[in-house]
N, C-alpha and C. Protein backbone atom coordinates (compact mmCIF):
# COMPACT_ATOMS: atom_id res chain seq x y z
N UNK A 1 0.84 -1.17 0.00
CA UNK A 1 0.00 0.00 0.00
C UNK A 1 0.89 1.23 0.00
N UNK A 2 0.80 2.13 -0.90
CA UNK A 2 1.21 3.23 -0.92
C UNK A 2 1.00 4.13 0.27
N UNK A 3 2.05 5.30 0.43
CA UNK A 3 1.41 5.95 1.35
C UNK A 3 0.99 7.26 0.54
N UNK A 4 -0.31 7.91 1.63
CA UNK A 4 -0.36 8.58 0.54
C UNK A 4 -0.14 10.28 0.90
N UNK A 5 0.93 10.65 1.89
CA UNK A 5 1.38 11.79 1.39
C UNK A 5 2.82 11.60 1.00
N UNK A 6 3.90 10.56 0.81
CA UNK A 6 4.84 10.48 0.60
C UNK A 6 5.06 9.47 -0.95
N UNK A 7 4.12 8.76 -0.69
CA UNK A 7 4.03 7.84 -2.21
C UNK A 7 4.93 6.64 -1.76
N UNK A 8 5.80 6.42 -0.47
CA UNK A 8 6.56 5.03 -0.07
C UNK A 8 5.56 4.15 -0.38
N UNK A 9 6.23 3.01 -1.39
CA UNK A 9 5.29 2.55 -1.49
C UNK A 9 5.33 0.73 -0.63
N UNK A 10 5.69 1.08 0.73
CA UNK A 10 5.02 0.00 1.74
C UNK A 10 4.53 0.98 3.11
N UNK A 11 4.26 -0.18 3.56
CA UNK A 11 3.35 0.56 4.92
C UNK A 11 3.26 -0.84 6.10
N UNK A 12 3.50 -0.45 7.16
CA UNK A 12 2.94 -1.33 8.24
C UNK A 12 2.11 -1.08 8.76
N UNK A 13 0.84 -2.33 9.05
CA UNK A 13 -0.16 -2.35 9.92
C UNK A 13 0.10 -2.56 11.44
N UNK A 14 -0.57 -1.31 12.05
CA UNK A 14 -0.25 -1.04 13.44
C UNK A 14 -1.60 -1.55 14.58
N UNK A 15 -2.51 -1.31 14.07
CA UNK A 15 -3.80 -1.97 14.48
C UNK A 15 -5.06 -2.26 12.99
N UNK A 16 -5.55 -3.34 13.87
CA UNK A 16 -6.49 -3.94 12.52
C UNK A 16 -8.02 -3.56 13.77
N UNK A 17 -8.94 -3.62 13.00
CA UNK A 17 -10.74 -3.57 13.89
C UNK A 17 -11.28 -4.04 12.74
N UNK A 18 -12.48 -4.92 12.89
CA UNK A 18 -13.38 -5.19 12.01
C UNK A 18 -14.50 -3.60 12.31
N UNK A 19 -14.96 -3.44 11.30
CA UNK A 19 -16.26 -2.18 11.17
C UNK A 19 -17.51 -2.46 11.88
N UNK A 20 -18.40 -1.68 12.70
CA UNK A 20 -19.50 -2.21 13.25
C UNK A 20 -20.34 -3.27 12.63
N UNK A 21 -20.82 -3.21 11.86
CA UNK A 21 -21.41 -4.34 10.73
C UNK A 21 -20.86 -5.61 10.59
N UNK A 22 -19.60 -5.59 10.65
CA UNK A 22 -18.87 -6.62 10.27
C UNK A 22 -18.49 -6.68 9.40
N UNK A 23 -18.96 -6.04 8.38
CA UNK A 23 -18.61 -6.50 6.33
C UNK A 23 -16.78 -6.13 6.15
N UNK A 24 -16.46 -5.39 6.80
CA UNK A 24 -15.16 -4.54 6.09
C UNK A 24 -13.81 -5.02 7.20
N UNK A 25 -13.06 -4.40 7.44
CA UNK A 25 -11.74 -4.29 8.27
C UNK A 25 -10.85 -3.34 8.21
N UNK A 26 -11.01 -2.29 8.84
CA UNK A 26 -10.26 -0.91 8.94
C UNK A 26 -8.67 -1.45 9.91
N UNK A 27 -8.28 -0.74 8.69
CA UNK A 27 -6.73 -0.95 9.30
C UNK A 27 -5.92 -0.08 9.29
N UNK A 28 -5.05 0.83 10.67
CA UNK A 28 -4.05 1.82 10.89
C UNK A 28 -2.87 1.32 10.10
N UNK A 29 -2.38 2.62 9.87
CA UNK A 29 -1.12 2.02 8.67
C UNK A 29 -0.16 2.84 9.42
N UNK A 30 0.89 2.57 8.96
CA UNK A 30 2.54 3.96 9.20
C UNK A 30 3.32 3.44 8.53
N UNK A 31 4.06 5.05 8.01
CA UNK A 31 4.54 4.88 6.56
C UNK A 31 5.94 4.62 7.34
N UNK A 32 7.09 3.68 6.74
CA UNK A 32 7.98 3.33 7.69
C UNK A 32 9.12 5.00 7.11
N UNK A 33 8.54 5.56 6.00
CA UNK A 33 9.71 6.63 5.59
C UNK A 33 9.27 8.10 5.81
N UNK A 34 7.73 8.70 5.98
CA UNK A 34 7.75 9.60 6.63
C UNK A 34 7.04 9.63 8.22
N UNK A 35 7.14 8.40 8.85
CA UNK A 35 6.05 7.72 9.46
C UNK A 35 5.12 8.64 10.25
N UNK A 36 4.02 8.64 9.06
CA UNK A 36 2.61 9.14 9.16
C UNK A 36 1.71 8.30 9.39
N UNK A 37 0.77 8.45 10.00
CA UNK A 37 -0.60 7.05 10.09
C UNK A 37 -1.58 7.49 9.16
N UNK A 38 -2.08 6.60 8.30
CA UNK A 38 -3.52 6.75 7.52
C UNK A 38 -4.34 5.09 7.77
N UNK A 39 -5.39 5.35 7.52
CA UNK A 39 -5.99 4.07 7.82
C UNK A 39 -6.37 3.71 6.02
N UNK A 40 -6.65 2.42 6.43
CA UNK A 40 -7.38 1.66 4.88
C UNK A 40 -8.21 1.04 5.31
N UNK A 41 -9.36 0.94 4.51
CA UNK A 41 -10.90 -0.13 4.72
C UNK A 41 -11.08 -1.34 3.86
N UNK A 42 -10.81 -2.51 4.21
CA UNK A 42 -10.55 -3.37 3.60
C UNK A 42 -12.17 -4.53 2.92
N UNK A 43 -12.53 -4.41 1.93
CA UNK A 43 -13.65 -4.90 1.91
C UNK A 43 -14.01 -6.54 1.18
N UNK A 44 -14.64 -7.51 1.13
CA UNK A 44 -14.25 -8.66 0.48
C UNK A 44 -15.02 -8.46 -0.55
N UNK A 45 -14.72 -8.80 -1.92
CA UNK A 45 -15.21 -8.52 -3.48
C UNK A 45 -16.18 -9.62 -3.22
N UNK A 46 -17.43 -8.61 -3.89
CA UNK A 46 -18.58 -10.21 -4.53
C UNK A 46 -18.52 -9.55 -5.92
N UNK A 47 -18.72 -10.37 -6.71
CA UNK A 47 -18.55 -10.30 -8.15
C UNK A 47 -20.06 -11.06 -8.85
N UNK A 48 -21.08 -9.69 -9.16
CA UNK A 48 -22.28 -11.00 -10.48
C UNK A 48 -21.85 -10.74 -11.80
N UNK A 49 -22.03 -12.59 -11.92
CA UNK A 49 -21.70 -12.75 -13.70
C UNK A 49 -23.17 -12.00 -14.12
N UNK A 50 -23.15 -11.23 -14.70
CA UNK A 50 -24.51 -11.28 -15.80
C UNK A 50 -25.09 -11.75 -17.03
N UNK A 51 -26.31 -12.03 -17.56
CA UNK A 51 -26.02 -12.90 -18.53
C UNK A 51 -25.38 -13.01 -19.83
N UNK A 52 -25.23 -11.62 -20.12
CA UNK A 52 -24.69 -11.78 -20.92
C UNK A 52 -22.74 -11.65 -20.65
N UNK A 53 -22.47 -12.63 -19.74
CA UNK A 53 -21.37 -13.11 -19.02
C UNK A 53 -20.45 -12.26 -18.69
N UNK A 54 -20.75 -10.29 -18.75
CA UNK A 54 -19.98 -9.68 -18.08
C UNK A 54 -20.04 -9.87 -16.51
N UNK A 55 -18.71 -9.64 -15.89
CA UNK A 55 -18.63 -9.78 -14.75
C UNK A 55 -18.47 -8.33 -14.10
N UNK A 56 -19.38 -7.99 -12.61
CA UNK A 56 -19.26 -6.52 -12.25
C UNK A 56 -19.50 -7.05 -10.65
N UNK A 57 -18.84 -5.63 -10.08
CA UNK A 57 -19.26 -5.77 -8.57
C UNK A 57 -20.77 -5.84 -7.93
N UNK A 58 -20.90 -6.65 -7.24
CA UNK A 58 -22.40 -6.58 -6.89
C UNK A 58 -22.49 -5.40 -6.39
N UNK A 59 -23.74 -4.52 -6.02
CA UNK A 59 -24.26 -3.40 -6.21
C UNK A 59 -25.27 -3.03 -5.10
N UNK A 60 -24.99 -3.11 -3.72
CA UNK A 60 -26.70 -3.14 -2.87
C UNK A 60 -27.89 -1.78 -3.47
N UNK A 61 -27.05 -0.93 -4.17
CA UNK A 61 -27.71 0.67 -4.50
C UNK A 61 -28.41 -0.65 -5.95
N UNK A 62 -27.94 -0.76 -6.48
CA UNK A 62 -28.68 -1.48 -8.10
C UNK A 62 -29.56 -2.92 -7.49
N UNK A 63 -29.58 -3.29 -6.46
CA UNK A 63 -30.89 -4.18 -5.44
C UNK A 63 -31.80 -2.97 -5.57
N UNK A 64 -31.80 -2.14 -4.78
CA UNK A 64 -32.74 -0.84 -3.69
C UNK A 64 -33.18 -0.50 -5.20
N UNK A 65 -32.45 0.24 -6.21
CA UNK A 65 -32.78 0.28 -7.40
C UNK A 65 -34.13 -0.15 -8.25
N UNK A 66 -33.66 -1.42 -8.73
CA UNK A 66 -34.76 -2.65 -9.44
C UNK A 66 -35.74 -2.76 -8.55
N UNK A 67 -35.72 -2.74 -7.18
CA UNK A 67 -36.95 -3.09 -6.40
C UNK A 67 -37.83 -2.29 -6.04
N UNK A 68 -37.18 -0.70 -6.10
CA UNK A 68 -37.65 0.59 -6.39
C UNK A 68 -38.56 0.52 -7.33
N UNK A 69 -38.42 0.20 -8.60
CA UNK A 69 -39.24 0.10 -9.67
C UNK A 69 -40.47 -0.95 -9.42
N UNK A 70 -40.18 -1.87 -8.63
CA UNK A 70 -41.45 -2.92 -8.23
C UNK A 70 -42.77 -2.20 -7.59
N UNK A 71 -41.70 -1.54 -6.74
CA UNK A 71 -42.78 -0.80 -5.25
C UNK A 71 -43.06 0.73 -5.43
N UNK A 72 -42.96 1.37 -7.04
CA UNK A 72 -43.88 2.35 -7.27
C UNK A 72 -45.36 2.52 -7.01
N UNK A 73 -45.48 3.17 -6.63
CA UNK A 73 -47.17 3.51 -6.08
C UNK A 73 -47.61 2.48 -4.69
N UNK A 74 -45.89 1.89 -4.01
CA UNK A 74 -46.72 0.79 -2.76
C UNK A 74 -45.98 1.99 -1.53
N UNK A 75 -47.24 1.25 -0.92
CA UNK A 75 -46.41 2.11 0.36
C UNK A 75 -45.44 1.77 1.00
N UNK A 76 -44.13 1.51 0.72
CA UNK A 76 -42.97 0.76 1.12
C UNK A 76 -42.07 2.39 0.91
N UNK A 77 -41.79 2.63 2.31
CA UNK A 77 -40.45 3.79 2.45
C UNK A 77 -39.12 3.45 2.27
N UNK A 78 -38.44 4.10 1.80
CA UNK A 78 -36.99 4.48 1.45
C UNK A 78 -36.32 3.64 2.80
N UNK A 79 -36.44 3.38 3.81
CA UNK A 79 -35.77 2.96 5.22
C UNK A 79 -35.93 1.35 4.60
N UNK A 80 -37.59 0.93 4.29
CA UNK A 80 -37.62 -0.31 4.28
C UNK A 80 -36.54 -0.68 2.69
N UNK A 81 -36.76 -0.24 1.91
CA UNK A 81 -36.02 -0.83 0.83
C UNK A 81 -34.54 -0.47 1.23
N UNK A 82 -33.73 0.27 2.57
CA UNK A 82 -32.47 0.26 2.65
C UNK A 82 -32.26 -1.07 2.97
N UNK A 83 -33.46 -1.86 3.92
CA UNK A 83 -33.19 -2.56 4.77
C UNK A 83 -33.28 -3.94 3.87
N UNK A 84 -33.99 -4.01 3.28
CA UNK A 84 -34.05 -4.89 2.11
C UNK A 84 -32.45 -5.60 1.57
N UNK A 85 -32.22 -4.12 0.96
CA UNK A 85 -31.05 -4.15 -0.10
C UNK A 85 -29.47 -4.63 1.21
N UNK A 86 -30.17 -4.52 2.54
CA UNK A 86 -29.28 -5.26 3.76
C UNK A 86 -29.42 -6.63 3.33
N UNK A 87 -30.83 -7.04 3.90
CA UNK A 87 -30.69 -8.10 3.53
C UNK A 87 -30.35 -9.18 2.56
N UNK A 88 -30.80 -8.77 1.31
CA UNK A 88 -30.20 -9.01 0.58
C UNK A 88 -28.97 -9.26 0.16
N UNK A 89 -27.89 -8.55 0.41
CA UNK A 89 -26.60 -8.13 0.69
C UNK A 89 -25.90 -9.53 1.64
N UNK A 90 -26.40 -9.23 2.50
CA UNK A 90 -26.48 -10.53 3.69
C UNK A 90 -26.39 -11.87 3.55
N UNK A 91 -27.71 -12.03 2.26
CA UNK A 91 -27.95 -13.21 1.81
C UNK A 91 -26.63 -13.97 0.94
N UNK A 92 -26.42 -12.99 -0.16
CA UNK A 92 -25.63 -13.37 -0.83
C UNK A 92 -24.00 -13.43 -0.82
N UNK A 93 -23.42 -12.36 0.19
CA UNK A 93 -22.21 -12.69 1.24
C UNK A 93 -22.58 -13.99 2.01
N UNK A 94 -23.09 -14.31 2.71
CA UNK A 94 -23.44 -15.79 3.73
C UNK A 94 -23.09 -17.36 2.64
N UNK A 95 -22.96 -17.04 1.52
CA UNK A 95 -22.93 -18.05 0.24
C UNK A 95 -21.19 -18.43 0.58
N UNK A 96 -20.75 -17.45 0.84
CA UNK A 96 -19.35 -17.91 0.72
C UNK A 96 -18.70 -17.49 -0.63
N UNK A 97 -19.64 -17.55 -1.68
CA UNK A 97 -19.19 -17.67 -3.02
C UNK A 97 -18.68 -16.40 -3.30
N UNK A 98 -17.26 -16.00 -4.30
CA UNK A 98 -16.79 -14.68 -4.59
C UNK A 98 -17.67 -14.36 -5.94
N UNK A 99 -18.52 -15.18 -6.53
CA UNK A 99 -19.11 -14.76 -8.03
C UNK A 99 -20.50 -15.39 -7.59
N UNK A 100 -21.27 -14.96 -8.08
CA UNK A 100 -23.10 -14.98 -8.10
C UNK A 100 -23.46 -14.76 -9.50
N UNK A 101 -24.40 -15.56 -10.04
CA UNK A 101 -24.75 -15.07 -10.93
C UNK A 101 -26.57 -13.97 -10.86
N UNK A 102 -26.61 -13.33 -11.72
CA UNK A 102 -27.97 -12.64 -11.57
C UNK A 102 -29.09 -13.22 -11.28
N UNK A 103 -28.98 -14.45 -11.65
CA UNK A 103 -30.31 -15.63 -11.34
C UNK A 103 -30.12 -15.75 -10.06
N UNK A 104 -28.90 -15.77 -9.04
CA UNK A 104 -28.60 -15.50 -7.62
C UNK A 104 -29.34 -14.71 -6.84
N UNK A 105 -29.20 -13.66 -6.92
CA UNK A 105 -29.02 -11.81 -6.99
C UNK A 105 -30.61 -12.07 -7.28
N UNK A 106 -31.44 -12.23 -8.01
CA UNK A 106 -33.00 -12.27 -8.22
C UNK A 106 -33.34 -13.15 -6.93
N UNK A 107 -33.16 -14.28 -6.35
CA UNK A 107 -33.68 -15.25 -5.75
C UNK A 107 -33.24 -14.86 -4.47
N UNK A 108 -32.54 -13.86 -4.12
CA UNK A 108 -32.42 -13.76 -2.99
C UNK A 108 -32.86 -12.56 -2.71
N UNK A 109 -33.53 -11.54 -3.66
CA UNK A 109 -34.14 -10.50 -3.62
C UNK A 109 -36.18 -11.04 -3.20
N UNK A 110 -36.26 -12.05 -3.91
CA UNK A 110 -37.80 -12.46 -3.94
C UNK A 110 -38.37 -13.12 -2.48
N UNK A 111 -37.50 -13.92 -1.72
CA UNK A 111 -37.72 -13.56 0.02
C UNK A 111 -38.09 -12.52 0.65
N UNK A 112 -37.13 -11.59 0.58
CA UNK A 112 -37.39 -10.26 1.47
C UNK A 112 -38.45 -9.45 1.21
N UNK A 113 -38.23 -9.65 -0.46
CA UNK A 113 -39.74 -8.92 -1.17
C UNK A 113 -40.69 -9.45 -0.85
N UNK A 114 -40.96 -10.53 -0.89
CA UNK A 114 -42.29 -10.95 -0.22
C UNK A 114 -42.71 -10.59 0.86
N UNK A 115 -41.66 -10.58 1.63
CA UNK A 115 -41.98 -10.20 3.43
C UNK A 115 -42.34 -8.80 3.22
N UNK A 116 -41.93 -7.90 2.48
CA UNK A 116 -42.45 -6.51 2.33
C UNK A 116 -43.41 -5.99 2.08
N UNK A 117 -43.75 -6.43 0.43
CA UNK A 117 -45.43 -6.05 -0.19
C UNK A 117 -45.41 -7.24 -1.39
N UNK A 118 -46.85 -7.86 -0.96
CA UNK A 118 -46.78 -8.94 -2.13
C UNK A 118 -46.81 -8.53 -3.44
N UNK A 119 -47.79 -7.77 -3.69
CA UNK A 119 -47.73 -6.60 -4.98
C UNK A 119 -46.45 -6.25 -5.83
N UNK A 120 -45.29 -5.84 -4.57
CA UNK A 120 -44.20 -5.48 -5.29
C UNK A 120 -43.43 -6.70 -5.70
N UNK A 121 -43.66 -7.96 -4.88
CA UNK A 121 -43.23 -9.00 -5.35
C UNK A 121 -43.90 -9.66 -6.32
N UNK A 122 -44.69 -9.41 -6.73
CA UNK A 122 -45.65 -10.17 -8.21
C UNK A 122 -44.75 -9.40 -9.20
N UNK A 123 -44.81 -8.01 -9.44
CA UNK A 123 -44.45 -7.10 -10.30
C UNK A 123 -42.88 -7.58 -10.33
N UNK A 124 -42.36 -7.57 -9.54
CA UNK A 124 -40.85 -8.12 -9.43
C UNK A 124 -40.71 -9.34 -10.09
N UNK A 125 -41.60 -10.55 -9.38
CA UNK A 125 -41.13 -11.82 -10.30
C UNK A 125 -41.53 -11.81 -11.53
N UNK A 126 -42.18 -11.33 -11.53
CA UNK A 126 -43.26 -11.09 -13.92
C UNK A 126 -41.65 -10.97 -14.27
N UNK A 127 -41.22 -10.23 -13.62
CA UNK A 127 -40.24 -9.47 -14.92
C UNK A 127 -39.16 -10.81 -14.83
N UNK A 128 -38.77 -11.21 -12.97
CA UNK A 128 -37.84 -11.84 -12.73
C UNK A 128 -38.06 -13.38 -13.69
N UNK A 129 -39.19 -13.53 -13.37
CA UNK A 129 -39.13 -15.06 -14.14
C UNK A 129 -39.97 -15.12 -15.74
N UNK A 130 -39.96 -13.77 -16.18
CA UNK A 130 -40.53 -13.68 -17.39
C UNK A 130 -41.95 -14.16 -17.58
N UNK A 131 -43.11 -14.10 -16.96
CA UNK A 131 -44.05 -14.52 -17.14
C UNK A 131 -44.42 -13.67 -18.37
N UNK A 132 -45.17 -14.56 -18.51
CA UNK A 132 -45.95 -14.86 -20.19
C UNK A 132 -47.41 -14.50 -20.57
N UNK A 133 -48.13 -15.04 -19.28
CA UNK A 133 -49.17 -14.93 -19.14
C UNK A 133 -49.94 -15.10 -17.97
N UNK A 134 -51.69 -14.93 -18.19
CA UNK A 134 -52.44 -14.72 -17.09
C UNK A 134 -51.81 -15.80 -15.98
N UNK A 135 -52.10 -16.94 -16.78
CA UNK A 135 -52.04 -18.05 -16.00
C UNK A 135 -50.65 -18.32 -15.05
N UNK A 136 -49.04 -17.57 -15.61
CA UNK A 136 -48.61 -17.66 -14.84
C UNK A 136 -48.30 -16.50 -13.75
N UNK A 137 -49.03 -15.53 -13.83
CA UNK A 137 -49.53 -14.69 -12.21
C UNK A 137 -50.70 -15.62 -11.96
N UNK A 138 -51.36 -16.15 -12.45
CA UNK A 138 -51.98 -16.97 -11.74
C UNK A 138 -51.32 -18.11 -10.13
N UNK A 139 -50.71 -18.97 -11.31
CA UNK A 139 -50.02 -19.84 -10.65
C UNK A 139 -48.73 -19.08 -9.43
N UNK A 140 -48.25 -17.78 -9.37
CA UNK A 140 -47.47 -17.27 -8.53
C UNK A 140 -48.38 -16.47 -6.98
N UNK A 141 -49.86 -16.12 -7.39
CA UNK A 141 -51.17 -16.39 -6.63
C UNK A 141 -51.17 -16.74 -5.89
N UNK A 142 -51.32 -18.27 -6.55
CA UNK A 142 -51.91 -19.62 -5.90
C UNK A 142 -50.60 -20.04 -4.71
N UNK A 143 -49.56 -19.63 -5.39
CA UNK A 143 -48.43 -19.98 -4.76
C UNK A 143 -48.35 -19.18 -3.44
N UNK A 144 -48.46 -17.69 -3.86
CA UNK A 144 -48.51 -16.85 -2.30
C UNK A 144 -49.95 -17.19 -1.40
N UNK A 145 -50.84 -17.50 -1.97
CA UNK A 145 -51.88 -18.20 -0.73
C UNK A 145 -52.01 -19.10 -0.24
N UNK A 146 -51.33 -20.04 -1.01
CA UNK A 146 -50.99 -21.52 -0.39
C UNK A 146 -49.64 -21.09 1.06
N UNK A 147 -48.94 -20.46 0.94
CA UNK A 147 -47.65 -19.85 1.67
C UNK A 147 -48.20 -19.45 3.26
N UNK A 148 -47.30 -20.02 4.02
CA UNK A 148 -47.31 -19.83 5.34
C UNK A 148 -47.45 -17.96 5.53
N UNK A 149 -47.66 -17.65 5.98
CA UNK A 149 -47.46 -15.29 6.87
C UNK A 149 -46.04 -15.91 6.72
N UNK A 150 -45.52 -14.50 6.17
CA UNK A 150 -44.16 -13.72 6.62
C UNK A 150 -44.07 -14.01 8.03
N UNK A 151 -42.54 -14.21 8.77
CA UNK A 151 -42.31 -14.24 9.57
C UNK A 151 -42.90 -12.62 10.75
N UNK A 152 -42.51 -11.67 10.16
CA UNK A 152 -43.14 -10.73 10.91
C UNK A 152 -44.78 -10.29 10.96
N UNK A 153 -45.31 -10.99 9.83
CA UNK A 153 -47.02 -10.76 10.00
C UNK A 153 -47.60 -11.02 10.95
N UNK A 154 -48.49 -10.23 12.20
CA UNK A 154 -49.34 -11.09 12.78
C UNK A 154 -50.78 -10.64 12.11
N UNK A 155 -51.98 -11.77 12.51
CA UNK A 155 -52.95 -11.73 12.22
C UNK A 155 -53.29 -13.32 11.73
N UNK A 156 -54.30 -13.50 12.11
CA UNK A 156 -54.86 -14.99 12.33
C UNK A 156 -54.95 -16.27 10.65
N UNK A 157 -54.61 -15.44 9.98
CA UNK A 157 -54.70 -16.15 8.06
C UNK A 157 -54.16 -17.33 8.16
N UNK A 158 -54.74 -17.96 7.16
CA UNK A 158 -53.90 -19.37 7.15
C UNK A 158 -52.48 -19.15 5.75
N UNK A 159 -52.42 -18.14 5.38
CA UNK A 159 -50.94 -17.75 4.39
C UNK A 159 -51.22 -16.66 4.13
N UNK A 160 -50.28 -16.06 3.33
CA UNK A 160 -50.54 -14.50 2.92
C UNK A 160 -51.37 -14.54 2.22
N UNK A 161 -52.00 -13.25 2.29
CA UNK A 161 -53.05 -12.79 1.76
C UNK A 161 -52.73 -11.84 0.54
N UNK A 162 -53.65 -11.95 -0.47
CA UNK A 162 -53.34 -11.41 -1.80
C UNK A 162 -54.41 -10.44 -1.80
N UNK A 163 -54.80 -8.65 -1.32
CA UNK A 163 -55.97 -8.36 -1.63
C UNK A 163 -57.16 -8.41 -2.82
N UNK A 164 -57.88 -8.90 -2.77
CA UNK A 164 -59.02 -9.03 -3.45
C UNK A 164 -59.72 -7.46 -3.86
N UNK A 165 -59.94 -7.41 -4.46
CA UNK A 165 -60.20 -5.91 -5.16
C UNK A 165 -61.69 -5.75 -4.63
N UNK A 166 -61.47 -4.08 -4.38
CA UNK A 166 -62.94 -3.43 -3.44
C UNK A 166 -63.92 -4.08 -4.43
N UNK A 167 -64.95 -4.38 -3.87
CA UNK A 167 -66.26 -4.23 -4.70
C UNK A 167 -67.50 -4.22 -3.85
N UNK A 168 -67.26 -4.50 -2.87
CA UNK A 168 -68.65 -3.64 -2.07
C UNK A 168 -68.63 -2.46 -1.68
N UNK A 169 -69.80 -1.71 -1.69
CA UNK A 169 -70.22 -0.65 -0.54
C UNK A 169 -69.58 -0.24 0.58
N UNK A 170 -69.18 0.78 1.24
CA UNK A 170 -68.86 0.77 2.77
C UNK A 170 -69.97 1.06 2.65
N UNK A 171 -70.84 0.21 4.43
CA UNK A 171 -71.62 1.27 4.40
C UNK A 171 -72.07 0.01 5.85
């Protein structure tokens, strides 16, 4: 590591800390030739292949992003989709793996989405798994009502609930 008001280009590590989170490792440096301290943040690379087999850094802002576009017009705040694009993040570091592919990166986005707004997760998987037709939002439906509540739902249902569109009266 360079230093960087002298340009020596080694450095000794004087103390190491992992970052509150855990993800990173901040480390005190001193330059052994003007010996100055600067720190460095050390982070571990995830890498998605995409399909068309470029390889790029995974992205938690390009998660929050795409899922942004799901949950137009839902009531899902900016906090919850940070927290999302956590989890998410989470998911796919916990793999171990240094490369994911996008089919990854989708499937570990469609958990959390669900737990959020089913809506934004229908709109999400159409695109994610290319549906075609009625029948297969149908069959992705059938699938969320057959489905146990989100871990954080309470309320007495026997699976999530898909709203059924107004058609009575208040009254």
């Amino acid at each position: 590591m360079h230093c960087p008001f002298c340009r020596h280009p080694d450095s000794r590590v004087v103390d190491s800390r992992t970052t509150d989170d855990g993800t990173a490792i901040r480390r005190r440096r001193q330059c052994p030739d003007c010996s100055r301290r600067f720190t460095t943040v050390e982070n571990a690379s995830l890498m998605v292949i995409k399909r068309s087999g470029v390889t790029e850094p995974f992205s938690r802002d390009k998660v929050i992003a795409g899922v942004r576009k799901a949950c137009q017009g839902r009531p899902v705040t900016e906090d919850a989709l940070a927290q999302l694009g956590q989890r998410v993040e989470e998911a796919v570091r916990s793999t171990g793996s240094a490369e994911l592919s996008t089919h990854d990166v989708g499937l570990a986005i469609l958990g959390p989405l669900q737990d959020l707004d089913l809506v934004a997760y229908l709109r999400f998987a159409s695109v994610y798994r290319a549906f075609e037709s009625l029948e297969d939002f149908e069959a992705a439906i059938a699938e969320l009502r057959d489905a146990p509540p989100p871990s954080g739902e309470s309320g007495a249902g026997g699976g999530a609930e898909v709203p059924a569109p107004a058609t009575q009266a208040a009254g």
